[in-house]
Protein backbone atom coordinates (compact mmCIF):
# COMPACT_ATOMS: atom_id res chain seq x y z
CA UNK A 1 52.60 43.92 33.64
CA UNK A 2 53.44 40.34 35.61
CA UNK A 3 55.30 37.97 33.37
CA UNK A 4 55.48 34.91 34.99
CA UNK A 5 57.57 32.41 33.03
CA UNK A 6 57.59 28.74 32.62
CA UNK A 7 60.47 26.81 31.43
CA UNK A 8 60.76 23.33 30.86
CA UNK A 9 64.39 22.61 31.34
CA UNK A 10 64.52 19.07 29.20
CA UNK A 11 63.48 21.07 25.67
CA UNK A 12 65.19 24.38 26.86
CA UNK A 13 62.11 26.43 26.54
CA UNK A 14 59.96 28.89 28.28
CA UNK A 15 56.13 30.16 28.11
CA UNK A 16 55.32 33.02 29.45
CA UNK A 17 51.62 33.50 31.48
CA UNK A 18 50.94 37.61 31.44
CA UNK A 19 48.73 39.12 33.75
CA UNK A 20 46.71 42.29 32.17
CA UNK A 21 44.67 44.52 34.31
CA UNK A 22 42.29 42.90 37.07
CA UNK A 23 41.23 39.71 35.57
CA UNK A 24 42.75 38.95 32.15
CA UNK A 25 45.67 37.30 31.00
CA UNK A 26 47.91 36.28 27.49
CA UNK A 27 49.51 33.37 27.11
CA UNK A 28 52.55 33.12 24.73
CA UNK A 29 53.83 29.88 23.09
CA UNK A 30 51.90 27.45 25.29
CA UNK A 31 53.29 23.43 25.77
CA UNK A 32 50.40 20.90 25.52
CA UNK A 33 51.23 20.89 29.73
CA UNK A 34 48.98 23.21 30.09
CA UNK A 35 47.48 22.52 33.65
CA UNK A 36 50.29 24.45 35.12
CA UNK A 37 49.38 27.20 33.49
CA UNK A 38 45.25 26.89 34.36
CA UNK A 39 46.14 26.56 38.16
CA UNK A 40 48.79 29.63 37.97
CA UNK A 41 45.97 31.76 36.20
CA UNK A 42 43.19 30.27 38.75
CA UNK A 43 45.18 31.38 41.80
CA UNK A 44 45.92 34.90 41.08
CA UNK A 45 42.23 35.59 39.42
CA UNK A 46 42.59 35.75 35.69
CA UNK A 47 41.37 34.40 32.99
CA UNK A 48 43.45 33.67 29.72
CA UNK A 49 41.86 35.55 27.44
CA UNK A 50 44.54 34.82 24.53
CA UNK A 51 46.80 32.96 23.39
CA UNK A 52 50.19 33.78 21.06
CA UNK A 53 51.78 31.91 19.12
CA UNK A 54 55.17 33.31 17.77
CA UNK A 55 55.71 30.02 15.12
CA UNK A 56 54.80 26.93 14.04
CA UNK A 57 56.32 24.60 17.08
CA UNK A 58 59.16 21.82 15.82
CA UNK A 59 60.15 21.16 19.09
CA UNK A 60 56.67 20.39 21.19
CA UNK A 61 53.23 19.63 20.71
CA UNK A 62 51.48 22.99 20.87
CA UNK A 63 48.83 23.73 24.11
CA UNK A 64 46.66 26.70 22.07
CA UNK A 65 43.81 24.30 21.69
CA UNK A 66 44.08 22.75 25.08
CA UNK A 67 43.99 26.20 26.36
CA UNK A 68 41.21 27.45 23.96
CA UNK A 69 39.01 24.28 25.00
CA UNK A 70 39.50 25.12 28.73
CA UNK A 71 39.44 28.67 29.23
CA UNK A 72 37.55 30.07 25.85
CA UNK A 73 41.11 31.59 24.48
CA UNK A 74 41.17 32.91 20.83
CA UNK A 75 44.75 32.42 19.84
CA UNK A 76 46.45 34.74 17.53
CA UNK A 77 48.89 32.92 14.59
CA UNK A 78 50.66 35.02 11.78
CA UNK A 79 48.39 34.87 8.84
CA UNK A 80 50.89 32.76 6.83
CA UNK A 81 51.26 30.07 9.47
CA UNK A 82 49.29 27.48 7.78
CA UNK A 83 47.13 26.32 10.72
CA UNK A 84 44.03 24.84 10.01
CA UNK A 85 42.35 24.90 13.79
CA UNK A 86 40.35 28.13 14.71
CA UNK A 87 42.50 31.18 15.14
CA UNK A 88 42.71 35.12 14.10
CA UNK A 89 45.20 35.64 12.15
CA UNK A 90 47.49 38.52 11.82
CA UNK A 91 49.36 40.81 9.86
CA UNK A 92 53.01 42.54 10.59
CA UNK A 93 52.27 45.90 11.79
CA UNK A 94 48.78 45.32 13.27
CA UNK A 95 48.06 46.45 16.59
CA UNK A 96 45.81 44.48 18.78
CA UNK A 97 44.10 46.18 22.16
CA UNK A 98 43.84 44.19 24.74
CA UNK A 99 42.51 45.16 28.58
CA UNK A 100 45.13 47.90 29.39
CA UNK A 101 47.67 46.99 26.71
CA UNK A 102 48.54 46.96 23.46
CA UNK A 103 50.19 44.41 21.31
CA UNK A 104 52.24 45.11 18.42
CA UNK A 105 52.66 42.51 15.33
CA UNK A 106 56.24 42.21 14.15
CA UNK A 107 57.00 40.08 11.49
CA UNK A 108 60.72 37.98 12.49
CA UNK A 109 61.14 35.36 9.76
CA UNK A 110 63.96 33.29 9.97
CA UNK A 111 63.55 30.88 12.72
CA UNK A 112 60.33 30.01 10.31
CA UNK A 113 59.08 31.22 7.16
CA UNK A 114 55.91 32.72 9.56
CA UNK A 115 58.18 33.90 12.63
CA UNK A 116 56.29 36.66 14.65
CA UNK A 117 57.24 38.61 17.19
CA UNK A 118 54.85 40.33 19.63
CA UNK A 119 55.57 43.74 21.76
CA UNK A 120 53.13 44.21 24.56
CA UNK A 121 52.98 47.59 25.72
CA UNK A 122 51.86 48.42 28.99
CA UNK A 123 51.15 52.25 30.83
CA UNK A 124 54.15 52.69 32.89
CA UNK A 125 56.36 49.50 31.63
CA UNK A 126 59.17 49.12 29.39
CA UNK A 127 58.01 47.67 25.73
CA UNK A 128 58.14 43.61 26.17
CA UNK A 129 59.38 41.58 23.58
CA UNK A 130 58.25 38.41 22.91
CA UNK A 131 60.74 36.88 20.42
CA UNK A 132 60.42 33.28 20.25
CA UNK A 133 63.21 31.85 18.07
CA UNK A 134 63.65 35.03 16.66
CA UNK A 135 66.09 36.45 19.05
CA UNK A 136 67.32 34.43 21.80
CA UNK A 137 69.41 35.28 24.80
CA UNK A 138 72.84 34.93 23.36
CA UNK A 139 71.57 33.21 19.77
CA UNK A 140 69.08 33.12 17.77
CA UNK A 141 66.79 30.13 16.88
CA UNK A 142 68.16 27.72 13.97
CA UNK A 143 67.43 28.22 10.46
CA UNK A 144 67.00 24.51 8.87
CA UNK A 145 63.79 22.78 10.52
CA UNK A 146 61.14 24.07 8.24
CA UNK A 147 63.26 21.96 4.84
CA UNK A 148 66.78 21.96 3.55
CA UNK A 149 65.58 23.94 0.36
CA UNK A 150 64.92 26.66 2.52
CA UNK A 151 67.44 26.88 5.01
CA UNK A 152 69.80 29.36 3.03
CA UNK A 153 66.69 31.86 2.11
CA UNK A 154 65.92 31.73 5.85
CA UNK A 155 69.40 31.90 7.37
CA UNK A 156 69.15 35.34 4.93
CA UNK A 157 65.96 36.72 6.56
CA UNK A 158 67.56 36.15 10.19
CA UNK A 159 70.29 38.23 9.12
CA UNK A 160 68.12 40.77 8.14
CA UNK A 161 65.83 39.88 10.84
CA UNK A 162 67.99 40.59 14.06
CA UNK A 163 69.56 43.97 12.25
CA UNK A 164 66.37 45.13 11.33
CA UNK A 165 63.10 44.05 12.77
CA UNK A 166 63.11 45.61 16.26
CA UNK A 167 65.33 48.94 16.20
CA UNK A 168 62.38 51.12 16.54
CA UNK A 169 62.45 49.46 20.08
CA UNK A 170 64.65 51.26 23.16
CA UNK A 171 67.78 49.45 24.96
CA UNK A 172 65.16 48.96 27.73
CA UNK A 173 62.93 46.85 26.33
CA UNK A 174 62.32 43.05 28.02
CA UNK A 175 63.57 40.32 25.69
CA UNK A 176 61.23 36.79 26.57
CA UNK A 177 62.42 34.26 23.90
CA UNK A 178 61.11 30.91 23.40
CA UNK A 179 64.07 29.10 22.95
CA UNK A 180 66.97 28.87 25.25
CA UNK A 181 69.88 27.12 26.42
CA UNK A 182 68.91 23.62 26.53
CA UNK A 183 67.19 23.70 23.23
CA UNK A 184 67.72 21.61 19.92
CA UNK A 185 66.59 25.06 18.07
CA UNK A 186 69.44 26.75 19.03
CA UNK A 187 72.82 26.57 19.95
CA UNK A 188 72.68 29.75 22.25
CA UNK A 189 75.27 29.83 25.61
CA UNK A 190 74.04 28.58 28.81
CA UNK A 191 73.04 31.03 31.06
CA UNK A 192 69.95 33.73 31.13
CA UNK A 193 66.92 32.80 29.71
CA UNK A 194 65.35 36.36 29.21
CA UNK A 195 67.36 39.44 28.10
CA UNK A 196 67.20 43.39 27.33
CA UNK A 197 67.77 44.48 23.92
CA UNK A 198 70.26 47.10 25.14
CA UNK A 199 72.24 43.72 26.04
CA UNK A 200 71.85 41.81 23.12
CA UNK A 201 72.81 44.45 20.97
CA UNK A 202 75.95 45.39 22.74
CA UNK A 203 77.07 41.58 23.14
CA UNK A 204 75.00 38.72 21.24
CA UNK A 205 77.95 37.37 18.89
CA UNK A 206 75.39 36.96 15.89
CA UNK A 207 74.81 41.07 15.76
CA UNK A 208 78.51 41.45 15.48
CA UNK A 209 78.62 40.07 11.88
CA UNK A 210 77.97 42.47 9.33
CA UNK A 211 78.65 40.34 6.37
CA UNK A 212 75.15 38.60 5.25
CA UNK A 213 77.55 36.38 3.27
CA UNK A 214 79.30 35.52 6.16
CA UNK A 215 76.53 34.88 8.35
CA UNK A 216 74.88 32.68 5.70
CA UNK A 217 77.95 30.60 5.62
CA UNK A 218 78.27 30.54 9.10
CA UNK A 219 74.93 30.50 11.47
CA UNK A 220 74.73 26.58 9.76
CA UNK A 221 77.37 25.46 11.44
CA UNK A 222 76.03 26.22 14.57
CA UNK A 223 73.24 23.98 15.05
CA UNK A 224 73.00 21.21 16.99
CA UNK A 225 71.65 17.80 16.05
CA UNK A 226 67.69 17.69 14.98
CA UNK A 227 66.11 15.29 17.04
CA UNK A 228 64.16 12.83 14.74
CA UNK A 229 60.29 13.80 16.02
CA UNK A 230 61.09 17.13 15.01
CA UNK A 231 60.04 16.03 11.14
CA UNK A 232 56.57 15.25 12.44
CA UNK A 233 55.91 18.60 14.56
CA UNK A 234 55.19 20.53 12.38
CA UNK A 235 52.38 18.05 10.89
CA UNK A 236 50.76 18.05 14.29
CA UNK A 237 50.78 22.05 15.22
CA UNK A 238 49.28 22.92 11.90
CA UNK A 239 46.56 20.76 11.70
CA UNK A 240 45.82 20.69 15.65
CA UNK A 241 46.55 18.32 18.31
CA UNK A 242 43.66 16.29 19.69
CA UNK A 243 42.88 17.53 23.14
CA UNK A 244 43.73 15.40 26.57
CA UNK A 245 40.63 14.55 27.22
CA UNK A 246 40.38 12.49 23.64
CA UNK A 247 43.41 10.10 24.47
CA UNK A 248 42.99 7.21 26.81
CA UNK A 249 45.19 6.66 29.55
CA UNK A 250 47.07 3.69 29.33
CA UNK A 251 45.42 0.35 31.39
CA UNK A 252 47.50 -1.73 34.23
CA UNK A 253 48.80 -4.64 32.60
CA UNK A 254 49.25 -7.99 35.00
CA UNK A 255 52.71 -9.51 33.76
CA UNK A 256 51.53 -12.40 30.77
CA UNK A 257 49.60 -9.36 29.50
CA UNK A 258 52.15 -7.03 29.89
CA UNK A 259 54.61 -9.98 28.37
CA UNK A 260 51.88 -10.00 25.35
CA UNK A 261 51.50 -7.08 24.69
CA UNK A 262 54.96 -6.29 24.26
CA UNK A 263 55.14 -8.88 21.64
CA UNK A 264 52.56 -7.49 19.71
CA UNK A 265 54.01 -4.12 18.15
CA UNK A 266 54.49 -2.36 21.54
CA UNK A 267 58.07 -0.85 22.77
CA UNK A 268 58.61 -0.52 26.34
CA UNK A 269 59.56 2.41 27.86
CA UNK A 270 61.41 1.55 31.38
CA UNK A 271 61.61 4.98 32.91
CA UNK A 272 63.42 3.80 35.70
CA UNK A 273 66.62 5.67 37.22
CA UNK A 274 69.64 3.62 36.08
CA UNK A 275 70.71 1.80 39.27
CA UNK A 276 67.23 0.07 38.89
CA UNK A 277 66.96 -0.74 35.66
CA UNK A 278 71.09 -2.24 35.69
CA UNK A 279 69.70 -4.54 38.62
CA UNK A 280 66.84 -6.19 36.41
CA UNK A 281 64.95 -5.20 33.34
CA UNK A 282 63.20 -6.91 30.33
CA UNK A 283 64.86 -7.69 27.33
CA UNK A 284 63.75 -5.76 24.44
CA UNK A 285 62.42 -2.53 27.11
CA UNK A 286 64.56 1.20 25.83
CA UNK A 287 65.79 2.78 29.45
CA UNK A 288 65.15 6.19 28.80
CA UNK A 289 65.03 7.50 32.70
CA UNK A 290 62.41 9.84 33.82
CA UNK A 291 64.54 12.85 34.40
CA UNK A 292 64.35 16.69 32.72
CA UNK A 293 65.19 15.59 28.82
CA UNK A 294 63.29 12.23 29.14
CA UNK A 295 60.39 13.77 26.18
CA UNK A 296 63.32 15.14 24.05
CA UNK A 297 64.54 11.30 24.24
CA UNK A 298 61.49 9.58 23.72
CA UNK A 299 60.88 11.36 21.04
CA UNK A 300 64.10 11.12 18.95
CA UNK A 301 64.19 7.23 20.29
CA UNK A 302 60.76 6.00 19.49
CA UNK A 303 59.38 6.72 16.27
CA UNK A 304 55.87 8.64 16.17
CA UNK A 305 52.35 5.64 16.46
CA UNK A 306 54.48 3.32 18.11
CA UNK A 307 52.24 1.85 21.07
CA UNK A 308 54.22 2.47 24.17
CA UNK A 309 54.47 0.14 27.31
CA UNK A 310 55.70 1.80 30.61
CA UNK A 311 58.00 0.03 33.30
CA UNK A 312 57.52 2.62 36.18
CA UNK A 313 58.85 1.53 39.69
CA UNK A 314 55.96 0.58 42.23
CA UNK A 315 54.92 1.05 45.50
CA UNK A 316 52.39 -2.06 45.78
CA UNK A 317 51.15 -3.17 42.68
CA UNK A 318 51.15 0.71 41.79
CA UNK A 319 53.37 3.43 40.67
CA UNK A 320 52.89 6.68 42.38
CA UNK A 321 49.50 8.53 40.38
CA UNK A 322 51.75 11.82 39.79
CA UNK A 323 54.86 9.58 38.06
CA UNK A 324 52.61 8.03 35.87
CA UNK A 325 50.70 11.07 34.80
CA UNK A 326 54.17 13.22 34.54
CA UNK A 327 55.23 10.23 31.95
CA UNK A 328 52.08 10.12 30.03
CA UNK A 329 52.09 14.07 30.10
CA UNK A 330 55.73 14.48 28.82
CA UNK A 331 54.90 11.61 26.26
CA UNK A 332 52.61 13.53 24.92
CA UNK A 333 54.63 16.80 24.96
CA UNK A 334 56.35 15.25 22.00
CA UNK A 335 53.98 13.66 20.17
CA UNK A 336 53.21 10.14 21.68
CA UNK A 337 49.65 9.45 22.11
CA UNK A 338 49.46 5.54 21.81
CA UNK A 339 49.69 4.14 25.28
CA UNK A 340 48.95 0.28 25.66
CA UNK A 341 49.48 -0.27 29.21
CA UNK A 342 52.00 -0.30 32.38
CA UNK A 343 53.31 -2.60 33.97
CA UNK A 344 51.35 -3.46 37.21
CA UNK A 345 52.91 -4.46 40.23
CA UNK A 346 56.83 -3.18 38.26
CA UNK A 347 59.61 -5.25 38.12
CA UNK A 348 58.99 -7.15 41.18
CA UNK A 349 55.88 -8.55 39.83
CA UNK A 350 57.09 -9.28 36.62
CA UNK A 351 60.43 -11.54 38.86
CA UNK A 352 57.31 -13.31 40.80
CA UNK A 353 55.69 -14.52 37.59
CA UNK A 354 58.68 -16.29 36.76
CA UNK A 355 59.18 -14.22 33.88
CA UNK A 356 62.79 -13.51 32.58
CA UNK A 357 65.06 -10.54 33.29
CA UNK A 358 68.55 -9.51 32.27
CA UNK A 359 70.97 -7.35 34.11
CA UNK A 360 73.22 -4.93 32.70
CA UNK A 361 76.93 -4.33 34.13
CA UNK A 362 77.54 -0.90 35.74
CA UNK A 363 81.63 -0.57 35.84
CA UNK A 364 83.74 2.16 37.58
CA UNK A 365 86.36 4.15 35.96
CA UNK A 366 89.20 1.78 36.70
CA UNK A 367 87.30 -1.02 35.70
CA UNK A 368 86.60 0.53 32.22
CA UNK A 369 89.86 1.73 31.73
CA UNK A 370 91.53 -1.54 32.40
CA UNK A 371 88.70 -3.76 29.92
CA UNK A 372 89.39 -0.94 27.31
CA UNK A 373 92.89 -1.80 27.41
CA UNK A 374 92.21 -5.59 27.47
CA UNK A 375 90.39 -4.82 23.93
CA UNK A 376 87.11 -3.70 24.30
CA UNK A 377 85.54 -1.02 22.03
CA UNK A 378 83.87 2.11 23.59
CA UNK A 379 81.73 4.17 22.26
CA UNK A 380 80.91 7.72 23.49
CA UNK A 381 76.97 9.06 22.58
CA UNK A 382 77.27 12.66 23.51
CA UNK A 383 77.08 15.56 21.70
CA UNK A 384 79.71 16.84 19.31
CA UNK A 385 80.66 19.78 21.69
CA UNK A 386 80.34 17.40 24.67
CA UNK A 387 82.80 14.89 22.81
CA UNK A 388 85.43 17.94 21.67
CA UNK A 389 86.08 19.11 24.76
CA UNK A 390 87.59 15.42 25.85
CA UNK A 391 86.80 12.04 25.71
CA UNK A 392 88.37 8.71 26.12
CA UNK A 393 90.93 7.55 23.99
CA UNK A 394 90.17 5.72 21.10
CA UNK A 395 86.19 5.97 21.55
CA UNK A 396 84.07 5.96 18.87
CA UNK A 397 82.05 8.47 18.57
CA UNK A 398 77.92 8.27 17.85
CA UNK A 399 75.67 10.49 19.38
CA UNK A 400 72.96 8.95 21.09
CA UNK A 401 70.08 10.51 18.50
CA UNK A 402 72.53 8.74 15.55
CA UNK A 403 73.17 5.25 17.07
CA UNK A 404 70.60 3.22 15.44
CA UNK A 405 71.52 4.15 12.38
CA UNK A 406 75.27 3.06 12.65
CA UNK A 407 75.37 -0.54 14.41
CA UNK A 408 76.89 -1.41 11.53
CA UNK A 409 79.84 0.34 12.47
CA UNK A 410 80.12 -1.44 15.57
CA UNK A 411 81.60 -4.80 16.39
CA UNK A 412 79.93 -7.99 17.76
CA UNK A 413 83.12 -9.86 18.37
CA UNK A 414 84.44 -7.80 21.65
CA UNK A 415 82.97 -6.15 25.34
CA UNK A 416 81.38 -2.28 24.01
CA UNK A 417 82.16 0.27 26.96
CA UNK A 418 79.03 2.76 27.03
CA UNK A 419 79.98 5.88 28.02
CA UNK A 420 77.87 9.69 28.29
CA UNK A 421 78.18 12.69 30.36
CA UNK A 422 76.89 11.22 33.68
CA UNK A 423 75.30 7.94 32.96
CA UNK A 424 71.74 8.10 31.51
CA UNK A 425 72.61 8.41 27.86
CA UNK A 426 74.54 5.82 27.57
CA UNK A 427 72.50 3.36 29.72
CA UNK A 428 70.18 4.51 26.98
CA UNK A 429 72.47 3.43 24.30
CA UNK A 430 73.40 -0.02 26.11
CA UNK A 431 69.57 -0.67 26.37
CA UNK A 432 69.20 0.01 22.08
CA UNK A 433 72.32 -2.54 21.87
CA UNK A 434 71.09 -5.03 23.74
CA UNK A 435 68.22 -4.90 21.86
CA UNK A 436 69.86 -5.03 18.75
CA UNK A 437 71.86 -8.24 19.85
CA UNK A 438 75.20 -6.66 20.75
CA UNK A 439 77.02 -7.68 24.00
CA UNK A 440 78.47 -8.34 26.50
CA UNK A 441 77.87 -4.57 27.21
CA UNK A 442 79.53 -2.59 30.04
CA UNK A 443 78.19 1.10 30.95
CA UNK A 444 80.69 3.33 32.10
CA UNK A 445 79.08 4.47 35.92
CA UNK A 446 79.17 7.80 36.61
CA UNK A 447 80.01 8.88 32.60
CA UNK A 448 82.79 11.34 31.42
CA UNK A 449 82.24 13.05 35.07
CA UNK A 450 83.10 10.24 37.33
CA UNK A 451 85.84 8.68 34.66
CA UNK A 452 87.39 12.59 35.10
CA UNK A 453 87.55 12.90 38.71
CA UNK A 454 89.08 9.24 39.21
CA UNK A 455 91.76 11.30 37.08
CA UNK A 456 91.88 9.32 34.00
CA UNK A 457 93.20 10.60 30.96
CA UNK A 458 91.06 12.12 28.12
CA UNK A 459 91.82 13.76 24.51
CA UNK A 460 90.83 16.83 23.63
């Protein structure tokens, strides 16, 4: 058996690619990037002959029809999944043969009403598990995506799900979950991805409560935010995402089209690193930098339809080919699929057309610290764990995912401080604000990290 895994590090998830005998191959929980896993197959001589899906994806767009289009898979989805594209569905307990291996159905609801869990069995191997959400390195997948109604019934069924479900399987056996550190799904430890279930019964915290009560009350309060495009996911998996080939890329826009465009009911997108965008942008654009959690971003930040307009930086009148088609791809991962253009010729182009630009102020520590004592607000958008374990004093706190729905809480009258973990969030944040009208707006440089090691004070 060769499991080669795939993780994208932004949603905190990993695919696996399995190589079966001379020429076949299984794919589990597939991302709509699925050329990655075509050219990995291609290169050692297989063909993926199948595709798994363990649940009903919240976090991604699914890549079991990309995959069945371009290699002739037939994907395998619990029988209660609900998908409506072609698929064999199975039952808990069912055993399907495959070239030199066996897979065995195991029905893991909790994660999702449909959770399944797959054990390949190989001659010679130890048993792999293929948990998805179901067991996790550390965790286990959250309970309260599918709908609030049913978060207590399926908080229950984890309970009963990690005590229960795979204890016919040995200590040895190869734990691949879906979800990992990283990942809005769970709230799992950083650290190993993959596990053994020897480990994760000996240490993962949630097998060391044996009160169901308990755990109901407890495994809640665990989860992290839910980014907003997770409401939508669901939607998309079920019925079938349309296949690459069926979107069009978006066109090169000269600047008064670009300008037009964006007054129309276009957003742009300026996926430039920070430095860049501080030095000159376009009023109205969203910074969210092209970096690891840039899809996560884009989709909590810009709501599902909207026609997207990229600022990419240029070489010419050109961004590089393989930037442009890593944004469109990882715009798609979460849903996007209405591109109306890019700005040709970047930034630069737009300055030569006369066009308008703002700047946004970059400060240092000492800087921030002495305007925050001179009265100005600032507000920090990380995470709740991220905030607890210290902050600046008297910062407001409103995570990044939340801040458009509080600007009422924020005043007009004053400076606003941005501040994050290293500086991309909250350039983020300054970028909704100054579209929303606040300012003047100063983002901290550097974020809780460089404020920290300039030793200035934070609460805990």
């Amino acid at each position: 058996m060769d499991v080669i895994p795939f993780v994208h590090e932004g949603l905190g998830n990993s695919s696996y690619l399995v190589g079966l005998g001379a020429d076949r191959a299984i794919l589990v929980d597939p991302d709509r990037s699925v050329r990655r896993y075509l050219q990995a197959a291609e290169a050692r001589g297989w063909r993926i002959a199948s595709v798994f899906e363990t649940h009903v994806h919240a976090d991604f767009v699914t890549g079991a029809c990309e995959i069945m289009a371009a290699a002739g898979a037939c994907v395998f989805h619990a029988h209660d999944s609900g998908v409506r594209y072609p698929h064999r569905a199975l039952h808990s307990g069912e055993r399907v043969t495959l070239e030199g291996a066996e897979v065995e159905v195991i029905a893991s609801p909790g994660h999702t009403p449909e959770h399944t869990s797959y054990v390949l069995r190989t001659a010679g191997a130890p048993p792999a598990l293929f948990s998805g959400g179901a067991l996790t390195a550390g965790s286990a997948a959250r309970t309260d995506l599918v709908s609030p109604d049913l978060t207590e019934i399926l908080t229950r069924a984890q309970f009963h799900t990690i005590r229960q479900a795979f204890n016919a399987l040995p200590d040895e056996a190869l734990v691949y979950p879906t979800h990992g550190a990283g990942s809005f799904c769970t709230a799992g430890p950083a650290g190993e991805r993959t596990s053994t279930l020897g480990r994760e019964r000996a240490a993962n915290p949630l097998l060391s409560i044996d009160d169901e009560e308990e755990f109901v009350c407890w495994f809640p309060t665990t989860f992290p935010a839910i980014p907003a495009y997770f409401a939508h996911m669901r939607d998309v998996n079920e019925a079938g995402p349309r296949l690459r080939r069926e979107i069009p890329d978006p066109p090169a826009l000269a600047p008064a089209l670009f300008q037009r465009a964006a007054t129309q009911d276009g957003v742009i997108i300026d996926v430039r690193p920070v430095p860049d965008y501080a030095a000159g942008h376009i009023l109205g654009s969203i910074n969210i930098s092209y970096r690891e959690a840039y899809a996560t971003w884009l989709g909590w930040l810009a709501p599902l339809g909207t026609p997207l307009l990229f600022v990419l930086n240029s070489v010419g009148r050109a961004p590089s080919p393989e930037v442009l088609e890593r944004v469109i791809e990882e715009s798609l991962l979460v849903g996007h699929e209405r591109f109306s253009g890019w700005l040709e010729g970047g930034i630069e182009a737009w300055r030569a057309a006369g066009l308008p630009l703002l700047s946004m102020q970059l400060i240092d520590p000492q800087e921030a610290r002495r305007q925050i004592l001179d009265g100005a607000a600032v507000i920090d958008v990380r995470e709740p764990d991220e905030y607890a374990s210290g902050h600046i004093e008297g910062a407001t706190h409103l995570p990044l995912g939340s801040l458009a729905e509080r600007l009422d809480s924020l005043p007009r009258d004053r400076p606003i401080v941005t501040s994050c973990a290293m500086g991309e969030r909250s350039t983020t944040a300054a970028s909704l604000l100054e579209r929303a009208g606040f300012g003047p707006l100063l983002n901290l440089r550097g974020g809780i990290a460089a404020w920290r090691e300039a030793g200035q004070p934070l609460r805990v």
